[in-house]
C-alpha atoms as a PDB file:
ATOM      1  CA  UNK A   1      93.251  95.330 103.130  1.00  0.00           C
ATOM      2  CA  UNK A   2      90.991  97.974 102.060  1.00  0.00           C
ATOM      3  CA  UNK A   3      89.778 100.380 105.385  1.00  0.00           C
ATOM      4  CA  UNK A   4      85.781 100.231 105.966  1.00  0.00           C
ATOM      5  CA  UNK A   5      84.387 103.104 107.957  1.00  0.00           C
ATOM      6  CA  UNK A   6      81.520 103.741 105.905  1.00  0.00           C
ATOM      7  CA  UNK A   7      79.664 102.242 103.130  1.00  0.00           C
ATOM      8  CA  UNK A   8      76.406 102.822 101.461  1.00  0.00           C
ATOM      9  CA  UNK A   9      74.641 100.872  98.954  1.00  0.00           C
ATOM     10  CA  UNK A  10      71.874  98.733  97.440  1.00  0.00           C
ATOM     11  CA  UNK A  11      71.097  95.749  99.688  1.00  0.00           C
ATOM     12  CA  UNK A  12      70.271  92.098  98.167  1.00  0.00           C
ATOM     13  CA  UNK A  13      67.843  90.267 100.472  1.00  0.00           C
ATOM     14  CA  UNK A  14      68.382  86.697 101.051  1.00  0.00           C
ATOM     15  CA  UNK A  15      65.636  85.664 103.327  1.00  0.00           C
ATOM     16  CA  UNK A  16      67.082  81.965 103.404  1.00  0.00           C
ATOM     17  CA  UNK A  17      68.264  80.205 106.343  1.00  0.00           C
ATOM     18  CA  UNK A  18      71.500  78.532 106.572  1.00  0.00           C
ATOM     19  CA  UNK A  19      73.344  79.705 103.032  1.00  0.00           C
ATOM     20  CA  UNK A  20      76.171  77.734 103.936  1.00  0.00           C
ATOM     21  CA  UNK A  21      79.477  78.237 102.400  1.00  0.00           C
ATOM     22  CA  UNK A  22      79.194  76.071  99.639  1.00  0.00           C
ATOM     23  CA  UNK A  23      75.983  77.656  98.210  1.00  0.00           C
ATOM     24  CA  UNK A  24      77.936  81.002  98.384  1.00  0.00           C
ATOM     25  CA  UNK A  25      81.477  79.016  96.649  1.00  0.00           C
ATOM     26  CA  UNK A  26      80.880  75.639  95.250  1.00  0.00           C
ATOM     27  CA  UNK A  27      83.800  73.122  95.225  1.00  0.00           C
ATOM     28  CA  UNK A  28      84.302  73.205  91.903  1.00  0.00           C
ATOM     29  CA  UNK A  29      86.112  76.652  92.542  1.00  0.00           C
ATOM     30  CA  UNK A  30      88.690  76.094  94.990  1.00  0.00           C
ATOM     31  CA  UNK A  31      90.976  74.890  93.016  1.00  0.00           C
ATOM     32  CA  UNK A  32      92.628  78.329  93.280  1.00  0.00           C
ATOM     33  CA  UNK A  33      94.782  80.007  96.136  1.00  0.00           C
ATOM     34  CA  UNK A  34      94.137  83.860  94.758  1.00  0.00           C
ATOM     35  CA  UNK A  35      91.655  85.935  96.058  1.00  0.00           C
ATOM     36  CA  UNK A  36      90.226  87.499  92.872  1.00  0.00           C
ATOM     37  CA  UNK A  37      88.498  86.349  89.859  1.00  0.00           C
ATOM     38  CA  UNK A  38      85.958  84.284  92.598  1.00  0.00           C
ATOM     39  CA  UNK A  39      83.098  86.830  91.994  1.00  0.00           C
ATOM     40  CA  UNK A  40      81.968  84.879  89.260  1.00  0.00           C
ATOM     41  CA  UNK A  41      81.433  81.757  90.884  1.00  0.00           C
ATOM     42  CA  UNK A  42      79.452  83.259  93.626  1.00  0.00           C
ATOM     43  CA  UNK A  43      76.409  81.871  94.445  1.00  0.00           C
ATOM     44  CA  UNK A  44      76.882  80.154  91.177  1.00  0.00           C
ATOM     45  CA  UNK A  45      75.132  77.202  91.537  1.00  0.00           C
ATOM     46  CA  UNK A  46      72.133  79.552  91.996  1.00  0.00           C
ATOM     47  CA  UNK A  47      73.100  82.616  89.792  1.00  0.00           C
ATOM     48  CA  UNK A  48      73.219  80.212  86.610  1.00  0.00           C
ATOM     49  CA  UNK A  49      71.533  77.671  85.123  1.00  0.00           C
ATOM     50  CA  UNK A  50      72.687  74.419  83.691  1.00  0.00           C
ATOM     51  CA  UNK A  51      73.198  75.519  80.334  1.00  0.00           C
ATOM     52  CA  UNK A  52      75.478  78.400  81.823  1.00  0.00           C
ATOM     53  CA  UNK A  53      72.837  80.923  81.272  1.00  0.00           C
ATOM     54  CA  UNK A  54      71.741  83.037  83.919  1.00  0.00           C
ATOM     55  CA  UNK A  55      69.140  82.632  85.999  1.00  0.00           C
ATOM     56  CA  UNK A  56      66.179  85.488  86.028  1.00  0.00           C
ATOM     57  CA  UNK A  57      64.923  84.791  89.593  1.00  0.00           C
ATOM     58  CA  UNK A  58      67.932  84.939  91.238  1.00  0.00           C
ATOM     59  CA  UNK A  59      68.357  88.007  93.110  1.00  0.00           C
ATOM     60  CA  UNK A  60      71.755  89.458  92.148  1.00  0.00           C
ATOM     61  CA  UNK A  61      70.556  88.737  88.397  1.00  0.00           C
ATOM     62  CA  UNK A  62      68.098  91.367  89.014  1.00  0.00           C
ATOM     63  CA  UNK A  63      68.847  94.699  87.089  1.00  0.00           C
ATOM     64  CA  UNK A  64      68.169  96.635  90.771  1.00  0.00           C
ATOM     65  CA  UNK A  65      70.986  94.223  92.764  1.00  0.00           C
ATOM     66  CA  UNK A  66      73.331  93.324  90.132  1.00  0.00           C
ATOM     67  CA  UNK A  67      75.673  95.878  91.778  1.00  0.00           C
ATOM     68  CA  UNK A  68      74.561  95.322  95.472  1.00  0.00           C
ATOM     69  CA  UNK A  69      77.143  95.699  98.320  1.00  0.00           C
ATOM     70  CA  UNK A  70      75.206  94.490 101.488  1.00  0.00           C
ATOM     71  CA  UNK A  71      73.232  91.289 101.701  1.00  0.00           C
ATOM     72  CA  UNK A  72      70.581  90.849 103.990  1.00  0.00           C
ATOM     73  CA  UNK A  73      70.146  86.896 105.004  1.00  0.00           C
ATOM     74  CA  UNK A  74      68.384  85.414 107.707  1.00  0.00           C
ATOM     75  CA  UNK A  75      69.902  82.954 110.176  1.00  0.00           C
ATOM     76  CA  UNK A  76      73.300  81.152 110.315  1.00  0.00           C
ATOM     77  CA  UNK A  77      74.904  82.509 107.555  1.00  0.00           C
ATOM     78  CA  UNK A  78      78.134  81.414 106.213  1.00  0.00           C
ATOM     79  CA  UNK A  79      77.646  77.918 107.565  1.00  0.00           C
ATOM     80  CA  UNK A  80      79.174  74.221 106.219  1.00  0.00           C
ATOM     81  CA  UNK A  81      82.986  74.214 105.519  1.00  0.00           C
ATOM     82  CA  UNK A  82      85.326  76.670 106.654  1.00  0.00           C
ATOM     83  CA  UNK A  83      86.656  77.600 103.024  1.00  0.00           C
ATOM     84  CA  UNK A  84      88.067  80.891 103.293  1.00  0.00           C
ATOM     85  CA  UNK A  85      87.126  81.398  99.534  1.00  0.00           C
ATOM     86  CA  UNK A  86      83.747  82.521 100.766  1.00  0.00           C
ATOM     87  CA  UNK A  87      84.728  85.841 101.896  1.00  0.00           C
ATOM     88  CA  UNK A  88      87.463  85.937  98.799  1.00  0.00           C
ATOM     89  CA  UNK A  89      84.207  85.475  96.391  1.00  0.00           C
ATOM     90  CA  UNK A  90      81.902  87.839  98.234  1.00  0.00           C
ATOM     91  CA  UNK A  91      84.545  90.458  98.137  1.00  0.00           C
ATOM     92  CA  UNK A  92      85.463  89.779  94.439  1.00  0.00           C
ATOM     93  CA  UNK A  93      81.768  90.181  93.574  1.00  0.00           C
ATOM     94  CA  UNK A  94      82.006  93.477  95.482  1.00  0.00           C
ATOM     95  CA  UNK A  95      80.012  92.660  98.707  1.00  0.00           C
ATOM     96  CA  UNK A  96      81.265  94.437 101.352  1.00  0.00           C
ATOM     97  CA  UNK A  97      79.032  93.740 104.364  1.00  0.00           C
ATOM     98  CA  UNK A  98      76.779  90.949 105.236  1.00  0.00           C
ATOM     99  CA  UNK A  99      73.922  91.182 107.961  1.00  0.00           C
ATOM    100  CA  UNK A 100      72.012  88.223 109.675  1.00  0.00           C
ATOM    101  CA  UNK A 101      71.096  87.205 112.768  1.00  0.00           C
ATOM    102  CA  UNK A 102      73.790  84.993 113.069  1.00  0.00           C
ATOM    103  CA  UNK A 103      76.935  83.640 111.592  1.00  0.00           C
ATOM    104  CA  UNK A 104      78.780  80.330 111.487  1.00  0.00           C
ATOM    105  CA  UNK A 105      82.285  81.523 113.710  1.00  0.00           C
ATOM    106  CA  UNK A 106      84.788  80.353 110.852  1.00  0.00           C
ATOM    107  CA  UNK A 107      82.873  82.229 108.513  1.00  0.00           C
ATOM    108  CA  UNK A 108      82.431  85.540 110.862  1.00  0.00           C
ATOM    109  CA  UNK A 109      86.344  85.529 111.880  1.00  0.00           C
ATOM    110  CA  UNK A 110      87.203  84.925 107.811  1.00  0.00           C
ATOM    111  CA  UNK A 111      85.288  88.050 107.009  1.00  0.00           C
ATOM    112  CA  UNK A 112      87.022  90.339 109.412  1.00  0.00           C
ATOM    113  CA  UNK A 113      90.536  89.156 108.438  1.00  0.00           C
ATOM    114  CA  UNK A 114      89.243  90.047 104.631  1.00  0.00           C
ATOM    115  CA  UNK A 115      87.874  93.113 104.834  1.00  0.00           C
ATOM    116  CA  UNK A 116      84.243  92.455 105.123  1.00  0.00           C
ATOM    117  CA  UNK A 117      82.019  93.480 107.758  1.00  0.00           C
ATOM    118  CA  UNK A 118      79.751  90.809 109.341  1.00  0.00           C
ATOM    119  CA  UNK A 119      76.533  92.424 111.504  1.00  0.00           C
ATOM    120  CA  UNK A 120      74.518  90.492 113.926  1.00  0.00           C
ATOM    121  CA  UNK A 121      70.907  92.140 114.407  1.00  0.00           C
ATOM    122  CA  UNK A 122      68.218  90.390 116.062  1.00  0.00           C
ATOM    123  CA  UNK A 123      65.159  88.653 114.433  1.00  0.00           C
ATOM    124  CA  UNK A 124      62.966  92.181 114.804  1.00  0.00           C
ATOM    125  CA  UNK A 125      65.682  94.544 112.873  1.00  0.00           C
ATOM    126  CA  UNK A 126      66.416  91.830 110.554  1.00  0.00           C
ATOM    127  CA  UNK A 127      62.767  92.013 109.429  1.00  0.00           C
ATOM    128  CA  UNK A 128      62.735  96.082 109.138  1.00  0.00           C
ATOM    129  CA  UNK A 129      66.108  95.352 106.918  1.00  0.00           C
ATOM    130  CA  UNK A 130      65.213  92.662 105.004  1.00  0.00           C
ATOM    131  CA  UNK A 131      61.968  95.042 104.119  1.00  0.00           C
ATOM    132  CA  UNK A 132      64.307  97.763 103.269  1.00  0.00           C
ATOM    133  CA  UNK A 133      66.203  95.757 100.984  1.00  0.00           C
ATOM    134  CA  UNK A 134      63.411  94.259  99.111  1.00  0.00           C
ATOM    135  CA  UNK A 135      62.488  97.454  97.741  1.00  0.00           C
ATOM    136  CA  UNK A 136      65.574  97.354  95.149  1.00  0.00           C
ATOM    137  CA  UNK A 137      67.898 100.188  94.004  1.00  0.00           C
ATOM    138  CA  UNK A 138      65.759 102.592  95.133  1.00  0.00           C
ATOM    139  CA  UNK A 139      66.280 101.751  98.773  1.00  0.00           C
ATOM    140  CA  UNK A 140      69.992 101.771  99.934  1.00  0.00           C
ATOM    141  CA  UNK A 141      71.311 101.263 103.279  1.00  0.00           C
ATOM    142  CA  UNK A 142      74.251 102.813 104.710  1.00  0.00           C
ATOM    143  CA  UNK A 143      76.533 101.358 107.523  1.00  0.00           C
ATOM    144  CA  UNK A 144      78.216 103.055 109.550  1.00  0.00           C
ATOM    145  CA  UNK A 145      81.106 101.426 111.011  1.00  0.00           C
ATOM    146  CA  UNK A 146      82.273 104.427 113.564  1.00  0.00           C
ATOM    147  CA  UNK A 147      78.767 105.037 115.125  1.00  0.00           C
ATOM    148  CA  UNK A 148      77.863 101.342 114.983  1.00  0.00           C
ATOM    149  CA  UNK A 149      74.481 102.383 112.689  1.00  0.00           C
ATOM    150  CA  UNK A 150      72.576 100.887 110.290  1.00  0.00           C
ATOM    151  CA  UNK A 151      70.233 104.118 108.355  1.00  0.00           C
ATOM    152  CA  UNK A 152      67.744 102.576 106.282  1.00  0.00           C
ATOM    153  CA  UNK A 153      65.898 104.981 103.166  1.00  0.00           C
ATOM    154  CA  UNK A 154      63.177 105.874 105.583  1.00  0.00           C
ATOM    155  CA  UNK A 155      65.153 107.118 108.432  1.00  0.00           C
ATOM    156  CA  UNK A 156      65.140 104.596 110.660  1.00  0.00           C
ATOM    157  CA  UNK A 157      68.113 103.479 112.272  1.00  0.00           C
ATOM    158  CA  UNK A 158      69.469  99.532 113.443  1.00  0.00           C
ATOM    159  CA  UNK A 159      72.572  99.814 116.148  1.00  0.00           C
ATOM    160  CA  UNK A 160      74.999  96.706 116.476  1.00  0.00           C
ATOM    161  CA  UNK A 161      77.434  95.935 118.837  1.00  0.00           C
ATOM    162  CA  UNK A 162      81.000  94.783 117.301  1.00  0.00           C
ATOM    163  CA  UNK A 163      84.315  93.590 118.816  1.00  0.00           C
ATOM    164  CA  UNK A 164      86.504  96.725 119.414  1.00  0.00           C
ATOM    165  CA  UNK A 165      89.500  95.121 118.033  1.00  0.00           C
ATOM    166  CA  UNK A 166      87.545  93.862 115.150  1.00  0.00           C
ATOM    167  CA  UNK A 167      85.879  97.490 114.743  1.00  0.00           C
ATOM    168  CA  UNK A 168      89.682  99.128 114.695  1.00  0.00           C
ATOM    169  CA  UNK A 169      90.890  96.576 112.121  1.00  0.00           C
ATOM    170  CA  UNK A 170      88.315  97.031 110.134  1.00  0.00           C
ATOM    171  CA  UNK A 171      88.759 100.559 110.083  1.00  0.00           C
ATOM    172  CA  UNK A 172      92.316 100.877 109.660  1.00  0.00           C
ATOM    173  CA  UNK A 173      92.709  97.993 106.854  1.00  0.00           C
ATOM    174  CA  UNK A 174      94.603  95.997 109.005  1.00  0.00           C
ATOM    175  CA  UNK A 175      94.508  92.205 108.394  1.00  0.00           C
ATOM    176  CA  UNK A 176      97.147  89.791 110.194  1.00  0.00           C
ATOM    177  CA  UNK A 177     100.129  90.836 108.413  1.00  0.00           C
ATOM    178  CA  UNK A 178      99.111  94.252 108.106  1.00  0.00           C
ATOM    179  CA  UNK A 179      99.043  94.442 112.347  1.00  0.00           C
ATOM    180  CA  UNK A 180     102.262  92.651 112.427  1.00  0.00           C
ATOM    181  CA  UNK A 181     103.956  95.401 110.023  1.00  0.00           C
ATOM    182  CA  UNK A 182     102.446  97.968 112.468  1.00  0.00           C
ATOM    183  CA  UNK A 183     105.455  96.796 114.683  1.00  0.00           C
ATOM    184  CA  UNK A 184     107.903  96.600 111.786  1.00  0.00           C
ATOM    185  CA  UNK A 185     110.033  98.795 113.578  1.00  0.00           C
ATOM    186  CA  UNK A 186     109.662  97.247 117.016  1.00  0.00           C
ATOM    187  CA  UNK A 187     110.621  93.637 115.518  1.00  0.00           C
ATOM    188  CA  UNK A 188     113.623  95.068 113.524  1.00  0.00           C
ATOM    189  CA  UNK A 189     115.271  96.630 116.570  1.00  0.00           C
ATOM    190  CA  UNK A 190     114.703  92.874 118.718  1.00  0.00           C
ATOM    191  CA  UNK A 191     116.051  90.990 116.081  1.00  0.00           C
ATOM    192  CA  UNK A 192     118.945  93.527 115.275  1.00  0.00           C
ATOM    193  CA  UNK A 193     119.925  93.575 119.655  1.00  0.00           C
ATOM    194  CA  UNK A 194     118.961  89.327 119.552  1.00  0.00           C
ATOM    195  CA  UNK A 195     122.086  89.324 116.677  1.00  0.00           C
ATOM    196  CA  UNK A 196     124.490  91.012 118.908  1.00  0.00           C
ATOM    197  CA  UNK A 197     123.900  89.241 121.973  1.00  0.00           C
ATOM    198  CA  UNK A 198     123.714  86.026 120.305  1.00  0.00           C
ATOM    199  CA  UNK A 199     125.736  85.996 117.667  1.00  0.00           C
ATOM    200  CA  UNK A 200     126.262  82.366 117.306  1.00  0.00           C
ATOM    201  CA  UNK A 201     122.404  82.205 116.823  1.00  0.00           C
END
Protein backbone atom coordinates (compact mmCIF):
# COMPACT_ATOMS: atom_id res chain seq x y z
CA UNK A 1 0.00 0.00 0.00
CA UNK A 2 1.31 3.24 -1.02
CA UNK A 3 2.52 5.54 2.38
CA UNK A 4 0.41 8.97 2.70
CA UNK A 5 2.06 11.62 4.80
CA UNK A 6 1.42 14.39 2.62
CA UNK A 7 -0.53 15.23 -0.36
CA UNK A 8 -1.45 18.33 -2.18
CA UNK A 9 -3.77 18.87 -4.93
CA UNK A 10 -6.83 20.22 -6.75
CA UNK A 11 -10.01 19.49 -4.77
CA UNK A 12 -13.45 18.41 -6.59
CA UNK A 13 -16.43 19.69 -4.57
CA UNK A 14 -19.33 17.49 -4.21
CA UNK A 15 -21.76 19.43 -2.19
CA UNK A 16 -24.29 16.38 -2.28
CA UNK A 17 -25.52 14.55 0.60
CA UNK A 18 -25.44 10.91 0.91
CA UNK A 19 -23.21 9.80 -2.42
CA UNK A 20 -23.64 6.39 -1.48
CA UNK A 21 -21.47 3.71 -2.77
CA UNK A 22 -23.24 2.85 -5.69
CA UNK A 23 -23.28 6.40 -7.20
CA UNK A 24 -19.44 6.32 -6.67
CA UNK A 25 -19.30 2.23 -8.32
CA UNK A 26 -22.41 1.08 -9.98
CA UNK A 27 -23.19 -2.70 -10.00
CA UNK A 28 -22.57 -3.16 -13.27
CA UNK A 29 -18.75 -3.06 -12.28
CA UNK A 30 -18.22 -5.53 -9.72
CA UNK A 31 -17.99 -8.15 -11.63
CA UNK A 32 -14.22 -7.92 -11.03
CA UNK A 33 -11.97 -8.93 -7.93
CA UNK A 34 -8.80 -6.52 -9.08
CA UNK A 35 -8.31 -3.32 -7.79
CA UNK A 36 -7.35 -1.37 -10.95
CA UNK A 37 -8.91 -0.48 -14.13
CA UNK A 38 -12.18 0.79 -11.71
CA UNK A 39 -11.29 4.51 -12.31
CA UNK A 40 -13.29 4.50 -15.24
CA UNK A 41 -16.41 3.48 -13.87
CA UNK A 42 -16.31 6.00 -11.16
CA UNK A 43 -19.06 8.00 -10.63
CA UNK A 44 -20.03 6.68 -13.97
CA UNK A 45 -23.48 6.78 -13.93
CA UNK A 46 -22.92 10.56 -13.49
CA UNK A 47 -19.59 11.16 -15.41
CA UNK A 48 -21.33 9.82 -18.74
CA UNK A 49 -24.23 10.03 -20.50
CA UNK A 50 -26.37 7.41 -22.08
CA UNK A 51 -24.86 7.43 -25.32
CA UNK A 52 -21.39 6.87 -23.49
CA UNK A 53 -20.41 10.39 -24.03
CA UNK A 54 -19.34 12.43 -21.31
CA UNK A 55 -21.14 14.55 -19.43
CA UNK A 56 -20.08 18.52 -19.39
CA UNK A 57 -21.62 19.35 -15.97
CA UNK A 58 -20.19 16.83 -14.13
CA UNK A 59 -17.48 17.99 -12.03
CA UNK A 60 -14.49 15.70 -12.67
CA UNK A 61 -15.35 16.32 -16.53
CA UNK A 62 -14.31 19.76 -15.89
CA UNK A 63 -10.87 20.69 -17.53
CA UNK A 64 -9.84 22.30 -13.77
CA UNK A 65 -10.76 18.70 -11.78
CA UNK A 66 -10.18 16.16 -14.32
CA UNK A 67 -6.97 15.39 -12.35
CA UNK A 68 -8.33 16.17 -8.78
CA UNK A 69 -7.01 14.16 -5.76
CA UNK A 70 -9.29 15.32 -2.81
CA UNK A 71 -13.05 15.50 -2.94
CA UNK A 72 -14.92 17.65 -0.86
CA UNK A 73 -18.66 16.13 -0.15
CA UNK A 74 -21.05 17.00 2.33
CA UNK A 75 -22.69 14.53 4.71
CA UNK A 76 -22.63 10.69 4.93
CA UNK A 77 -20.42 9.89 2.38
CA UNK A 78 -19.70 6.51 1.17
CA UNK A 79 -23.10 5.26 2.24
CA UNK A 80 -25.46 2.10 0.74
CA UNK A 81 -23.56 -1.24 0.27
CA UNK A 82 -20.40 -2.07 1.72
CA UNK A 83 -18.62 -2.86 -1.75
CA UNK A 84 -15.09 -2.48 -1.16
CA UNK A 85 -14.77 -1.49 -4.93
CA UNK A 86 -15.53 2.03 -3.83
CA UNK A 87 -12.27 2.81 -2.42
CA UNK A 88 -10.58 0.40 -5.32
CA UNK A 89 -12.34 2.98 -7.96
CA UNK A 90 -11.56 6.18 -6.10
CA UNK A 91 -7.99 5.14 -5.85
CA UNK A 92 -7.80 3.93 -9.52
CA UNK A 93 -9.16 7.34 -10.58
CA UNK A 94 -6.34 8.77 -8.44
CA UNK A 95 -8.31 10.18 -5.41
CA UNK A 96 -6.40 10.00 -2.57
CA UNK A 97 -8.36 11.68 0.24
CA UNK A 98 -11.95 12.31 0.77
CA UNK A 99 -13.38 14.97 3.32
CA UNK A 100 -17.03 15.24 4.71
CA UNK A 101 -18.64 15.61 7.66
CA UNK A 102 -19.30 12.18 7.97
CA UNK A 103 -18.83 8.75 6.60
CA UNK A 104 -20.81 5.52 6.38
CA UNK A 105 -18.28 3.09 8.89
CA UNK A 106 -17.83 0.27 6.12
CA UNK A 107 -16.91 2.81 3.81
CA UNK A 108 -14.45 4.85 6.35
CA UNK A 109 -12.67 1.45 7.60
CA UNK A 110 -12.41 0.32 3.56
CA UNK A 111 -10.54 3.50 2.86
CA UNK A 112 -7.92 3.15 5.52
CA UNK A 113 -7.17 -0.52 4.69
CA UNK A 114 -6.67 0.97 0.88
CA UNK A 115 -4.68 3.66 1.21
CA UNK A 116 -7.03 6.51 1.23
CA UNK A 117 -7.45 9.01 3.78
CA UNK A 118 -11.02 9.73 5.03
CA UNK A 119 -11.36 13.37 7.10
CA UNK A 120 -14.23 14.24 9.25
CA UNK A 121 -14.58 18.20 9.62
CA UNK A 122 -17.56 19.74 10.98
CA UNK A 123 -20.40 21.53 9.05
CA UNK A 124 -18.42 25.17 9.53
CA UNK A 125 -14.87 23.91 7.94
CA UNK A 126 -16.67 21.90 5.49
CA UNK A 127 -18.17 25.15 4.15
CA UNK A 128 -14.61 27.15 4.14
CA UNK A 129 -13.42 23.80 2.09
CA UNK A 130 -16.02 23.24 -0.06
CA UNK A 131 -15.43 27.21 -0.97
CA UNK A 132 -11.86 26.47 -1.49
CA UNK A 133 -12.48 23.80 -3.78
CA UNK A 134 -14.96 25.47 -5.92
CA UNK A 135 -12.50 27.80 -7.12
CA UNK A 136 -10.86 25.00 -9.52
CA UNK A 137 -7.17 24.33 -10.32
CA UNK A 138 -6.21 27.39 -9.16
CA UNK A 139 -7.02 26.60 -5.56
CA UNK A 140 -5.32 23.39 -4.18
CA UNK A 141 -5.43 22.06 -0.80
CA UNK A 142 -2.79 20.27 0.92
CA UNK A 143 -3.21 17.63 3.76
CA UNK A 144 -1.11 17.02 6.00
CA UNK A 145 -1.26 13.74 7.52
CA UNK A 146 1.68 14.23 10.34
CA UNK A 147 0.38 17.62 11.72
CA UNK A 148 -3.26 16.61 11.27
CA UNK A 149 -3.78 20.02 8.85
CA UNK A 150 -5.78 20.91 6.23
CA UNK A 151 -3.92 24.49 4.39
CA UNK A 152 -6.28 25.87 2.06
CA UNK A 153 -4.79 28.59 -0.99
CA UNK A 154 -5.55 31.45 1.31
CA UNK A 155 -3.77 30.39 4.36
CA UNK A 156 -6.17 29.22 6.40
CA UNK A 157 -5.86 26.11 8.11
CA UNK A 158 -8.75 23.03 9.09
CA UNK A 159 -7.25 20.51 11.99
CA UNK A 160 -8.82 16.89 12.25
CA UNK A 161 -8.53 14.43 14.70
CA UNK A 162 -7.67 10.73 13.31
CA UNK A 163 -7.25 7.28 14.94
CA UNK A 164 -3.52 6.91 15.89
CA UNK A 165 -3.35 3.48 14.59
CA UNK A 166 -5.12 4.52 11.51
CA UNK A 167 -2.73 7.73 11.26
CA UNK A 168 0.54 5.20 11.56
CA UNK A 169 -0.87 2.85 8.89
CA UNK A 170 -1.54 5.28 6.79
CA UNK A 171 1.76 6.61 7.01
CA UNK A 172 3.79 3.65 6.83
CA UNK A 173 1.72 1.84 3.86
CA UNK A 174 0.70 -0.74 5.98
CA UNK A 175 -2.59 -2.51 5.10
CA UNK A 176 -3.59 -5.95 6.89
CA UNK A 177 -1.08 -8.08 5.37
CA UNK A 178 1.44 -5.54 5.24
CA UNK A 179 1.18 -5.30 9.47
CA UNK A 180 1.17 -8.99 9.63
CA UNK A 181 4.60 -9.18 7.53
CA UNK A 182 5.89 -6.56 10.05
CA UNK A 183 6.12 -9.71 12.36
CA UNK A 184 7.39 -12.01 9.61
CA UNK A 185 10.17 -12.77 11.68
CA UNK A 186 8.33 -13.12 14.98
CA UNK A 187 5.78 -15.75 13.29
CA UNK A 188 8.66 -17.71 11.59
CA UNK A 189 10.54 -18.33 14.84
CA UNK A 190 6.79 -19.62 16.68
CA UNK A 191 6.04 -21.76 14.01
CA UNK A 192 9.72 -23.08 13.56
CA UNK A 193 9.84 -23.82 17.98
CA UNK A 194 5.68 -25.05 17.53
CA UNK A 195 7.45 -27.84 14.86
CA UNK A 196 9.88 -29.07 17.34
CA UNK A 197 7.77 -29.35 20.24
CA UNK A 198 5.03 -30.79 18.34
CA UNK A 199 6.22 -32.62 15.84
CA UNK A 200 3.34 -34.85 15.26
CA UNK A 201 1.39 -31.57 14.53
Amino acid sequence: MEKFTKLTGVAAPMPIVNIDTDMIIPKQYLKTIARTGLGKGLFSEMRYKEDGTENPDFVLNKPAYRNAQIIVAEDNFGCGSSREHAPWALLDYGVRCVISTSFADIFYNNCFKNGILPIKVSKEDLAKLMDDAERGANATLTVDLEAQEIRGPDGGVVKFDIDAFRKHCLMEGLDDIGLTMVKADKIASFEQKDASARPWA
